[in-house]
PDB file of N, CA and C in Angstrom:
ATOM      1  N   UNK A   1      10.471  -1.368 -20.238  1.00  0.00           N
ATOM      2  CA  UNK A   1      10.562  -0.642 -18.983  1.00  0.00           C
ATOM      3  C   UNK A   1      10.295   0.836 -19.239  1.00  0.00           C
ATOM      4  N   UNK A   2       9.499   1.417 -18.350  1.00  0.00           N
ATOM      5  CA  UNK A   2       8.932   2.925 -18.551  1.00  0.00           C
ATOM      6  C   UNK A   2      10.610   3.790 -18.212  1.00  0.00           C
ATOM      7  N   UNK A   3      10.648   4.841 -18.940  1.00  0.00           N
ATOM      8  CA  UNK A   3      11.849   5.645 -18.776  1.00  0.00           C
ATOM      9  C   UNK A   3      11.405   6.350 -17.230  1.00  0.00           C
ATOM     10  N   UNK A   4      12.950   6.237 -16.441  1.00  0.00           N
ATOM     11  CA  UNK A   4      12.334   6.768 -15.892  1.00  0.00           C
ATOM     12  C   UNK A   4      14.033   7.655 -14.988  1.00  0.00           C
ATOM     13  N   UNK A   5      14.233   8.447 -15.735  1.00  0.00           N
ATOM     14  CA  UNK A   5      15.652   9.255 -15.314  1.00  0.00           C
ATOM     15  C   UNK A   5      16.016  10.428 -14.291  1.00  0.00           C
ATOM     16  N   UNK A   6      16.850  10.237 -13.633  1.00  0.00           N
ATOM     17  CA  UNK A   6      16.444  11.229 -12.551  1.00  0.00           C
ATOM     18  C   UNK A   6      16.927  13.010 -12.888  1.00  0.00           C
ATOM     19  N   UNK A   7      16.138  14.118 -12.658  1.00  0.00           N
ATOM     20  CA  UNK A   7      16.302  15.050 -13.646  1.00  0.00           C
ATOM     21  C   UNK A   7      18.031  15.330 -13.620  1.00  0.00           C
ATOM     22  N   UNK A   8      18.284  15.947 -14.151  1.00  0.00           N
ATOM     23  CA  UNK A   8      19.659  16.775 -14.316  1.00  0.00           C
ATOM     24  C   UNK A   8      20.012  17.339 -13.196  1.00  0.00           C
ATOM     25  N   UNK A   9      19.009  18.699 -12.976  1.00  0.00           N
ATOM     26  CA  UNK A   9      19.553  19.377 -11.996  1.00  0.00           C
ATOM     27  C   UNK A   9      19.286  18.805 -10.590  1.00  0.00           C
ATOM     28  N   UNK A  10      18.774  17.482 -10.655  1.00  0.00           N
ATOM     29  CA  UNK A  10      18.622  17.172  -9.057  1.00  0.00           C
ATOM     30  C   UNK A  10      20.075  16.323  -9.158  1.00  0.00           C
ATOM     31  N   UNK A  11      20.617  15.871 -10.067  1.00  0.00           N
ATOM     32  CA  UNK A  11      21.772  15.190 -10.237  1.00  0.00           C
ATOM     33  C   UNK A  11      22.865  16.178  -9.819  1.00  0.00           C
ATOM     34  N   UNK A  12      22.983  17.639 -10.532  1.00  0.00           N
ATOM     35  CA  UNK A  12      23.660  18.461 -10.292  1.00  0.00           C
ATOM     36  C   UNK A  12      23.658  18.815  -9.054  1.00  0.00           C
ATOM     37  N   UNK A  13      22.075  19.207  -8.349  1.00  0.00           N
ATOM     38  CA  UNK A  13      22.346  19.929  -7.104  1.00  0.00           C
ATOM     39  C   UNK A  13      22.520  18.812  -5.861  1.00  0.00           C
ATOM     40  N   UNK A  14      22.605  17.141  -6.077  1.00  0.00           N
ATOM     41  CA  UNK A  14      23.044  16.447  -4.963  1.00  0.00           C
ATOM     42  C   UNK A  14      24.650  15.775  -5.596  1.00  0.00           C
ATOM     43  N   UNK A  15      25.513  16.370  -6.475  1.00  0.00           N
ATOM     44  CA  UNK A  15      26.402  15.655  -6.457  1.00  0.00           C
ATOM     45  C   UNK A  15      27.707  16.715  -6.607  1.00  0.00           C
ATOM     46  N   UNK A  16      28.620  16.403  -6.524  1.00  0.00           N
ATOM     47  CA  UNK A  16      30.096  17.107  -7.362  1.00  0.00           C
ATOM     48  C   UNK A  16      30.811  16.495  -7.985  1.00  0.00           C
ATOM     49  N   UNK A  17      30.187  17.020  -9.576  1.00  0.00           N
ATOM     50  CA  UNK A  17      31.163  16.075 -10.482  1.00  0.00           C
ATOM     51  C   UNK A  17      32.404  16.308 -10.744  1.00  0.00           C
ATOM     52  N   UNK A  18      33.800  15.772 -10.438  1.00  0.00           N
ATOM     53  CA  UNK A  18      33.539  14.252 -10.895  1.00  0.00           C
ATOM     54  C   UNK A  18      33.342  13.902  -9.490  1.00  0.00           C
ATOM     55  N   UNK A  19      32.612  12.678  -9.577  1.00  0.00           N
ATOM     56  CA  UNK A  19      32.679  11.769  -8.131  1.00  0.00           C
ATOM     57  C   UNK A  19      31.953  10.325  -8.514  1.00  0.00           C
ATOM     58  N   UNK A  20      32.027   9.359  -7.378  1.00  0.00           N
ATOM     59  CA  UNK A  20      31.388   7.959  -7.742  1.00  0.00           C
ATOM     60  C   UNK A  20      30.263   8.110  -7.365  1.00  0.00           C
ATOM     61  N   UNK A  21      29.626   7.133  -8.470  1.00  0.00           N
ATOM     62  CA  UNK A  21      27.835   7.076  -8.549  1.00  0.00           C
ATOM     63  C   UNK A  21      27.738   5.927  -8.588  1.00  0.00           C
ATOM     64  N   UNK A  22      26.335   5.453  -7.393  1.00  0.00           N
ATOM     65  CA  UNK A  22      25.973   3.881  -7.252  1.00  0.00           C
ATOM     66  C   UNK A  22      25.000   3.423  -8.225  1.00  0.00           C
ATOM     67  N   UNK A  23      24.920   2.663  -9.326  1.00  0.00           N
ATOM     68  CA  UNK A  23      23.750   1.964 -10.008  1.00  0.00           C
ATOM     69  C   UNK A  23      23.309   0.951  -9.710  1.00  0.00           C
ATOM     70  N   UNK A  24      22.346   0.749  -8.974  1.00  0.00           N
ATOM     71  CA  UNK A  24      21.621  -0.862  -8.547  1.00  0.00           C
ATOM     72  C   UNK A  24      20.410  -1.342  -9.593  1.00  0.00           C
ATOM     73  N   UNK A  25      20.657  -2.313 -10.074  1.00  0.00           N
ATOM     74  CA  UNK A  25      20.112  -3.095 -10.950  1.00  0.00           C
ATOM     75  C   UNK A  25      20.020  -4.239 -10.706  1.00  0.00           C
ATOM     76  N   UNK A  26      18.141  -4.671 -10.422  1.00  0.00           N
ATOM     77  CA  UNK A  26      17.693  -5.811 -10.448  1.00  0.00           C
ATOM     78  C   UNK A  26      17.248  -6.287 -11.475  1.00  0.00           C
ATOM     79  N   UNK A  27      17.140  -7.659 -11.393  1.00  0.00           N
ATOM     80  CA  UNK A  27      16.971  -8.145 -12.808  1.00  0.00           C
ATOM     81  C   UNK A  27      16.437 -10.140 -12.551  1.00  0.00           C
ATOM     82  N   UNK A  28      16.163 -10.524 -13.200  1.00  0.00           N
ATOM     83  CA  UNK A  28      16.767 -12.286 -13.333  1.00  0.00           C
ATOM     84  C   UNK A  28      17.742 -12.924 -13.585  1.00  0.00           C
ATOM     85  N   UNK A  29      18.033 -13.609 -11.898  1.00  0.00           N
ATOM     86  CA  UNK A  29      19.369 -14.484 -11.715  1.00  0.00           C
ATOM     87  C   UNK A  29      19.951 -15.763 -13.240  1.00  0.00           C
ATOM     88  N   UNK A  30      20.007 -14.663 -13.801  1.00  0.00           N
ATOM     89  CA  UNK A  30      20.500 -15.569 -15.084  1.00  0.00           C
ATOM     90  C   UNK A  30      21.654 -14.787 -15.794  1.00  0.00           C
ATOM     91  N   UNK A  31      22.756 -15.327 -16.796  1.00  0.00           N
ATOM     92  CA  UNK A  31      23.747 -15.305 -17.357  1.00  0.00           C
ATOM     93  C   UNK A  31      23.889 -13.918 -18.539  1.00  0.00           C
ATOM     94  N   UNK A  32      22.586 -13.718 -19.001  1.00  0.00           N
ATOM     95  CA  UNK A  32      22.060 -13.020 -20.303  1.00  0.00           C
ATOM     96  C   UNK A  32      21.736 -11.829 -19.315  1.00  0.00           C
ATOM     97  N   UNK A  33      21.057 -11.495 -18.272  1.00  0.00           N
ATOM     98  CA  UNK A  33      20.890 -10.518 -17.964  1.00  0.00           C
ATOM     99  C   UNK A  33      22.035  -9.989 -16.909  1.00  0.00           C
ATOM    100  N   UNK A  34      23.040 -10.432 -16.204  1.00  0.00           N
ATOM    101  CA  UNK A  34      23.940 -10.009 -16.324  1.00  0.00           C
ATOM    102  C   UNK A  34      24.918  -9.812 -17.392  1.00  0.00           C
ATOM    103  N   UNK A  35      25.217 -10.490 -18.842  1.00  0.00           N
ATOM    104  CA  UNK A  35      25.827  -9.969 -19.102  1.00  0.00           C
ATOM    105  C   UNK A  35      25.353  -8.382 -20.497  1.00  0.00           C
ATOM    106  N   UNK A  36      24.081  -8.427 -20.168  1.00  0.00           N
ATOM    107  CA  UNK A  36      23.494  -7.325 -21.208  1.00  0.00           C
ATOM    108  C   UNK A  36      23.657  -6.161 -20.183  1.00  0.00           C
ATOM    109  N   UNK A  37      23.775  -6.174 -18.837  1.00  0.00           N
ATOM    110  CA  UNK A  37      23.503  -4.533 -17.939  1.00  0.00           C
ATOM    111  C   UNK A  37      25.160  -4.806 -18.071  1.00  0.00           C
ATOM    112  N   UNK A  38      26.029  -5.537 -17.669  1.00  0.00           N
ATOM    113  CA  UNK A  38      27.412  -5.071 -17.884  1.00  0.00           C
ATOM    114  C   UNK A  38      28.083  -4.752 -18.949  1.00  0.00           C
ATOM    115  N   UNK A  39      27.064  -5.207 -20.091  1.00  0.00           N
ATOM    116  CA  UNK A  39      27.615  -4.566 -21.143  1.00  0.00           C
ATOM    117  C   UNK A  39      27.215  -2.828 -21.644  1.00  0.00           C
ATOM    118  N   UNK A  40      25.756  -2.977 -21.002  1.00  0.00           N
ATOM    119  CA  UNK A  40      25.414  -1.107 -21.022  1.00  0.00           C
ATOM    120  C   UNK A  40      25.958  -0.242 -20.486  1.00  0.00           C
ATOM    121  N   UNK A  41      26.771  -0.679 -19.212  1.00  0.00           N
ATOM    122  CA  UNK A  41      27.049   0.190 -18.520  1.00  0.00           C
ATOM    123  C   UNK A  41      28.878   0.510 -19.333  1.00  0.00           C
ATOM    124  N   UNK A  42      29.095  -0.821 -19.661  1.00  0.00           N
ATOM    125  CA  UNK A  42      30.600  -0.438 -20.839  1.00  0.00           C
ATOM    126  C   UNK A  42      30.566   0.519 -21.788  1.00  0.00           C
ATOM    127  N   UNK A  43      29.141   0.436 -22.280  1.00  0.00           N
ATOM    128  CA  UNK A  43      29.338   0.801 -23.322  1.00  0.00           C
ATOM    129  C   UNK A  43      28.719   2.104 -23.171  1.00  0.00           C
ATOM    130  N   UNK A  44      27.981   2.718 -22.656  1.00  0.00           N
ATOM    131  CA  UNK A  44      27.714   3.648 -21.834  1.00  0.00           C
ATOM    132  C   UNK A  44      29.209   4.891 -21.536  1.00  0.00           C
ATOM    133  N   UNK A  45      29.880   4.076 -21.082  1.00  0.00           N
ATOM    134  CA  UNK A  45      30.800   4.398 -20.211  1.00  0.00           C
ATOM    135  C   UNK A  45      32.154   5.009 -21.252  1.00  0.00           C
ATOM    136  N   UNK A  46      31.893   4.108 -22.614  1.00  0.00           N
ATOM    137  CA  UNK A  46      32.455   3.598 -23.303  1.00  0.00           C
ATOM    138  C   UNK A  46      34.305   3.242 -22.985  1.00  0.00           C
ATOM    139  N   UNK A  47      33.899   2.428 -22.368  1.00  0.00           N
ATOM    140  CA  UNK A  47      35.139   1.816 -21.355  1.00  0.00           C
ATOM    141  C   UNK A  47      35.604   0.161 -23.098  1.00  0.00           C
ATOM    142  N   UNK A  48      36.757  -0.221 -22.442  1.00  0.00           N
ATOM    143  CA  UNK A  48      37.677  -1.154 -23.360  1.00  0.00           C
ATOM    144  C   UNK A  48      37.144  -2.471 -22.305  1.00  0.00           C
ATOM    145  N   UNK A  49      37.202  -2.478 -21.581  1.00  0.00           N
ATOM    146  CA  UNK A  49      36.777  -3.611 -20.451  1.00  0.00           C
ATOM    147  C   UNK A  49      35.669  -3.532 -19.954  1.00  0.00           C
ATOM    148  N   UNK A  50      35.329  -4.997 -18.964  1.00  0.00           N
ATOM    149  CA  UNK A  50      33.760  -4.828 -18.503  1.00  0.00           C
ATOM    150  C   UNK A  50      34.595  -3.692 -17.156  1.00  0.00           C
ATOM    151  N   UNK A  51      33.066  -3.007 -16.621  1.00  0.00           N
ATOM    152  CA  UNK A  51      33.215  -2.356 -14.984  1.00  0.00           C
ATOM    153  C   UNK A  51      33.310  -3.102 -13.929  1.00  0.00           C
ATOM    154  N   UNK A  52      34.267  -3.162 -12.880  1.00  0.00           N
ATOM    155  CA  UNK A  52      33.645  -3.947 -11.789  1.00  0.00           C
ATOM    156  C   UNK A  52      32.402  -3.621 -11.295  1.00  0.00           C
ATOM    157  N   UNK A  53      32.013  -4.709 -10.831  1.00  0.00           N
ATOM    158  CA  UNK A  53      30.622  -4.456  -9.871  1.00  0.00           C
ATOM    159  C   UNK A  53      30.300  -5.870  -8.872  1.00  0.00           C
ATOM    160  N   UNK A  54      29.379  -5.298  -8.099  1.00  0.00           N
ATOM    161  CA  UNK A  54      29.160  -6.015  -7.376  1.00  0.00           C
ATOM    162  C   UNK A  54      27.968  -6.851  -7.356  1.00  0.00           C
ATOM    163  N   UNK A  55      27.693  -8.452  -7.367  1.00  0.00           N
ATOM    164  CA  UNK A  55      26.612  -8.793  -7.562  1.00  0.00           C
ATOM    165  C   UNK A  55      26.198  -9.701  -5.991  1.00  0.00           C
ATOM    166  N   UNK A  56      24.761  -9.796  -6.024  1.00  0.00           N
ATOM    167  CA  UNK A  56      24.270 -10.621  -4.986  1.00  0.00           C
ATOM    168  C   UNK A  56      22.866 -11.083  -5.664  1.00  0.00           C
ATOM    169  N   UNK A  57      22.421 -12.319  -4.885  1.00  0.00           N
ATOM    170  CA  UNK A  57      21.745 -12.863  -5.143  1.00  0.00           C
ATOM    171  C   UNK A  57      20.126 -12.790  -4.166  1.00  0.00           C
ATOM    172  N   UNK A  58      19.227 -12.820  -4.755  1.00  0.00           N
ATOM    173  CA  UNK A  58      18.187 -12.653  -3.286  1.00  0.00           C
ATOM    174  C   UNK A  58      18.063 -13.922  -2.756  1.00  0.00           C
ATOM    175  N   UNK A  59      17.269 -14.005  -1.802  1.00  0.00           N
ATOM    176  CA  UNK A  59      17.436 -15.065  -0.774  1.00  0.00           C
ATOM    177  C   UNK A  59      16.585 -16.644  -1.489  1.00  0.00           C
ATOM    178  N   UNK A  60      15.779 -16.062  -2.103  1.00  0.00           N
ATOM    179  CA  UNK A  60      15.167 -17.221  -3.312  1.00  0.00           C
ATOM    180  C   UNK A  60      16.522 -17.896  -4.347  1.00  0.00           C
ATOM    181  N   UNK A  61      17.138 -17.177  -4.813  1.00  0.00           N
ATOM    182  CA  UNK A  61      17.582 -17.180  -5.978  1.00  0.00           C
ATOM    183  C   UNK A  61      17.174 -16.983  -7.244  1.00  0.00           C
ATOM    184  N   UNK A  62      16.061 -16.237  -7.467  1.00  0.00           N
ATOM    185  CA  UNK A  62      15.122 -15.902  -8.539  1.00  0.00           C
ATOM    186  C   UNK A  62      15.613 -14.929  -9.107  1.00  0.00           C
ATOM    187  N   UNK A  63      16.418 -13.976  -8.637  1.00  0.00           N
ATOM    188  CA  UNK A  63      16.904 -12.185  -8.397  1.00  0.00           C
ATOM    189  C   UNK A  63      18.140 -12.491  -8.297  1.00  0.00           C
ATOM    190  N   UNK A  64      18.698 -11.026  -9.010  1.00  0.00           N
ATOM    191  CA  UNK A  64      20.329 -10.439  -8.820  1.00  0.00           C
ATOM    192  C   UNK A  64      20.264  -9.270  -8.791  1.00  0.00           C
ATOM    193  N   UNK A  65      20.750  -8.790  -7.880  1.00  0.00           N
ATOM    194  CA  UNK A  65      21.169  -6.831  -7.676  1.00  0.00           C
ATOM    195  C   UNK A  65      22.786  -7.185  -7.973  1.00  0.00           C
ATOM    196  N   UNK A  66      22.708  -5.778  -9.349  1.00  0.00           N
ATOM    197  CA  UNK A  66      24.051  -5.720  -9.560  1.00  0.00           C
ATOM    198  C   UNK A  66      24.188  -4.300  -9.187  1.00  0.00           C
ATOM    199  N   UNK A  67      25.623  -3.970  -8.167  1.00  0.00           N
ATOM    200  CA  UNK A  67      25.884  -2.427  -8.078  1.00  0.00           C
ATOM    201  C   UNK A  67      27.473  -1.884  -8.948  1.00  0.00           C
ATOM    202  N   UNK A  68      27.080  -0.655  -9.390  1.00  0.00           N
ATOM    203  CA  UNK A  68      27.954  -0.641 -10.228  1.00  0.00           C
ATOM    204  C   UNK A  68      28.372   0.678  -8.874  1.00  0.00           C
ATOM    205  N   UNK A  69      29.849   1.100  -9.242  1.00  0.00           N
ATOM    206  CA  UNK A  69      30.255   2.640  -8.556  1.00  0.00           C
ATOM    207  C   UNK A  69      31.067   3.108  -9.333  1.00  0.00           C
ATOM    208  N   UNK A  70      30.984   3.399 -10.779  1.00  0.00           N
ATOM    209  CA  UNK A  70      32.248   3.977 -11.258  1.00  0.00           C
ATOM    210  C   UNK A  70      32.427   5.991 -11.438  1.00  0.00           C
ATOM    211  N   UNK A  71      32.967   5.858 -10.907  1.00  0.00           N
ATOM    212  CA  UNK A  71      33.900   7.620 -11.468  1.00  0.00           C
ATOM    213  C   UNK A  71      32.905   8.122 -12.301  1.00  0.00           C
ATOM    214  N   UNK A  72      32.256   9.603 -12.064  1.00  0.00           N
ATOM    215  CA  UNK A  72      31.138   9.749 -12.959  1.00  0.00           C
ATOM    216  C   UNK A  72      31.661  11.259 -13.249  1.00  0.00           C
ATOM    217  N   UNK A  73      31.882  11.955 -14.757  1.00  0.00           N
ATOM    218  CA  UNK A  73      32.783  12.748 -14.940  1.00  0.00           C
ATOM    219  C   UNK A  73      31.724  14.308 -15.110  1.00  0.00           C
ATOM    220  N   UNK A  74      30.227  13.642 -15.227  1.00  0.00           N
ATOM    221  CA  UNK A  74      29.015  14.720 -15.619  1.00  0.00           C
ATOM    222  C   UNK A  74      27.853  14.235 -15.419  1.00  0.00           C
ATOM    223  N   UNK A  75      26.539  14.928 -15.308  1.00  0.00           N
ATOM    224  CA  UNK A  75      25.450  14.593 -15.076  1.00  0.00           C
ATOM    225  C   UNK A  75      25.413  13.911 -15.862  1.00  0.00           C
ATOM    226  N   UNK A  76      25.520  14.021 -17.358  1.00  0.00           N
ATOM    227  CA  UNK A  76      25.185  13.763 -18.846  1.00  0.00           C
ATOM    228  C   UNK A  76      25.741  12.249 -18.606  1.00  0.00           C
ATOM    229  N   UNK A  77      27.097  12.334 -18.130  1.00  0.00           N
ATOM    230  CA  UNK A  77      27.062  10.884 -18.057  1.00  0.00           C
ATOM    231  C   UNK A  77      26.735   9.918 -17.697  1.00  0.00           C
ATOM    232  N   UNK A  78      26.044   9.889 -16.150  1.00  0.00           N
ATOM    233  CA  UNK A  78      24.749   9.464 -15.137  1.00  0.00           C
ATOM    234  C   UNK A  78      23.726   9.329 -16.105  1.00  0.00           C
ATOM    235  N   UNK A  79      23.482  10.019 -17.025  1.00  0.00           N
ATOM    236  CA  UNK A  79      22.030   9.895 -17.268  1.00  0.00           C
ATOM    237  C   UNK A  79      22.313   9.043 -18.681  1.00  0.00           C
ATOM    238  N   UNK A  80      23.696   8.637 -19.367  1.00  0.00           N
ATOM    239  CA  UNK A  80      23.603   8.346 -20.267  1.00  0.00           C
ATOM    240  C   UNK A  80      23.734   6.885 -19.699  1.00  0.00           C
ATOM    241  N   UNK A  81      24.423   6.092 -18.614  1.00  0.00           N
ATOM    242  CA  UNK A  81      24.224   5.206 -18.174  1.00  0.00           C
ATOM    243  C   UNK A  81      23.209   4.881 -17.924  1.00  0.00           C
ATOM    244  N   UNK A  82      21.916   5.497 -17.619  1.00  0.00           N
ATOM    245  CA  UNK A  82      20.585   5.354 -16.971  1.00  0.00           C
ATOM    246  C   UNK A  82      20.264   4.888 -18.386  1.00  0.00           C
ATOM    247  N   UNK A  83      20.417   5.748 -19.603  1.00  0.00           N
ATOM    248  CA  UNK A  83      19.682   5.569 -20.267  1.00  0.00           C
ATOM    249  C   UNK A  83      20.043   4.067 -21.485  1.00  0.00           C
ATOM    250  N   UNK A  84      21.353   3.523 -21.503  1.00  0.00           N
ATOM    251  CA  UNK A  84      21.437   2.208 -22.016  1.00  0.00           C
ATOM    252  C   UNK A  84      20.669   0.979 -21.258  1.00  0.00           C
ATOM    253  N   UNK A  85      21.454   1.434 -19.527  1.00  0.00           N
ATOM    254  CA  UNK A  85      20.662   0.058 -19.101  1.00  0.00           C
ATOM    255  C   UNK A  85      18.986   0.095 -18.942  1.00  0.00           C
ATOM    256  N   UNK A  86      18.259   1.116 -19.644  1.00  0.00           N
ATOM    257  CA  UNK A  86      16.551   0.589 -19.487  1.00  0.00           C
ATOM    258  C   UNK A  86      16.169   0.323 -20.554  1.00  0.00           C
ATOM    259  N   UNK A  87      17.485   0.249 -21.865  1.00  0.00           N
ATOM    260  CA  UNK A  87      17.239  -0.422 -22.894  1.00  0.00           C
ATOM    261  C   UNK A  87      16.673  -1.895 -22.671  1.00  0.00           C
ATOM    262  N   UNK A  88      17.405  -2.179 -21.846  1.00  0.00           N
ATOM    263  CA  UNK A  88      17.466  -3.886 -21.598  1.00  0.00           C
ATOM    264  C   UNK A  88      15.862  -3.997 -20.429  1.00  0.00           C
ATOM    265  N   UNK A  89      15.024  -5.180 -21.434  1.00  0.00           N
ATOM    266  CA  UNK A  89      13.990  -6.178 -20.650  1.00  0.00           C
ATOM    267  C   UNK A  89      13.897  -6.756 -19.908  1.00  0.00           C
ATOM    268  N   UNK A  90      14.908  -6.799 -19.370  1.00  0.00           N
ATOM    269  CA  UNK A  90      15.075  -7.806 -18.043  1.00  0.00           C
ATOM    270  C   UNK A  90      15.224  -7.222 -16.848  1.00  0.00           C
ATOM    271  N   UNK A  91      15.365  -5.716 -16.802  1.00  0.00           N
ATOM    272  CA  UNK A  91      15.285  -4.797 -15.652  1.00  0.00           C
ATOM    273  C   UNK A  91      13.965  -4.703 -14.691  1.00  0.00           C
ATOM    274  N   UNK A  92      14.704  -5.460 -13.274  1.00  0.00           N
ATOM    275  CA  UNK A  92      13.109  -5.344 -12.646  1.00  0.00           C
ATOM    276  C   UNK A  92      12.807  -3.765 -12.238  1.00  0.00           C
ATOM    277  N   UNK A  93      14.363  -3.437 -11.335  1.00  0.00           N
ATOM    278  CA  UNK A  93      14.203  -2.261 -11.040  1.00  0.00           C
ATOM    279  C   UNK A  93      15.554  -1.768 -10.874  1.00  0.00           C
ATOM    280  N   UNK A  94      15.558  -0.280 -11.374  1.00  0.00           N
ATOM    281  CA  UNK A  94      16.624   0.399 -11.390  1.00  0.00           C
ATOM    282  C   UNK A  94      16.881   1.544 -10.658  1.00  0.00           C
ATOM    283  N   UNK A  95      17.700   1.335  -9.635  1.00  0.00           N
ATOM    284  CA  UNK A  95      17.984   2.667  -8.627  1.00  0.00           C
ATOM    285  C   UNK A  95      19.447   3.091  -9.428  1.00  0.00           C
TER     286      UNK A  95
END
């Protein structure tokens, strides 16, 4: 997946950190690619547990949008989440 991160200061000048940030991640309705983006975003996060999030399915069942909203303490940290989950191949698309 091409990097593709949203700059800093547009992070800075639309947010006030700390506050919650939405990550939507599509991917393939399968087991492995949910559990590789919930694990980036742990580890990312570097949290002891998985994050809640929210998943749905598309109307095929081919697709899963997972949304994450957790507590975001710095830009740096937004972008360090951005930047585990495009580690992972299975990302169709990442808002």
């Amino acid at each position: 997946m091409k990097s593709h991160l949203p700059p800093k200061d547009l992070l800075e000048a639309t947010h006030q950190f700390p506050c919650p940030y939405t990550f939507k991640i599509i991917g393939e309705a399968n087991e492995q690619f949910i559990e590789e983006i919930v694990g980036a975003v742990r580890l990312a996060l570097e949290l002891e547990f998985d994050p809640p999030y929210q998943q749905r399915e598309s109307a095929g069942g081919r697709h899963v949008a997972l949304t994450f909203e957790p507590m975001m303490q710095s830009s740096e940290e937004v972008l360090a989440v951005y930047s585990e989950i495009q580690k992972s191949e299975h990302v169709i698309l990442l808002l």
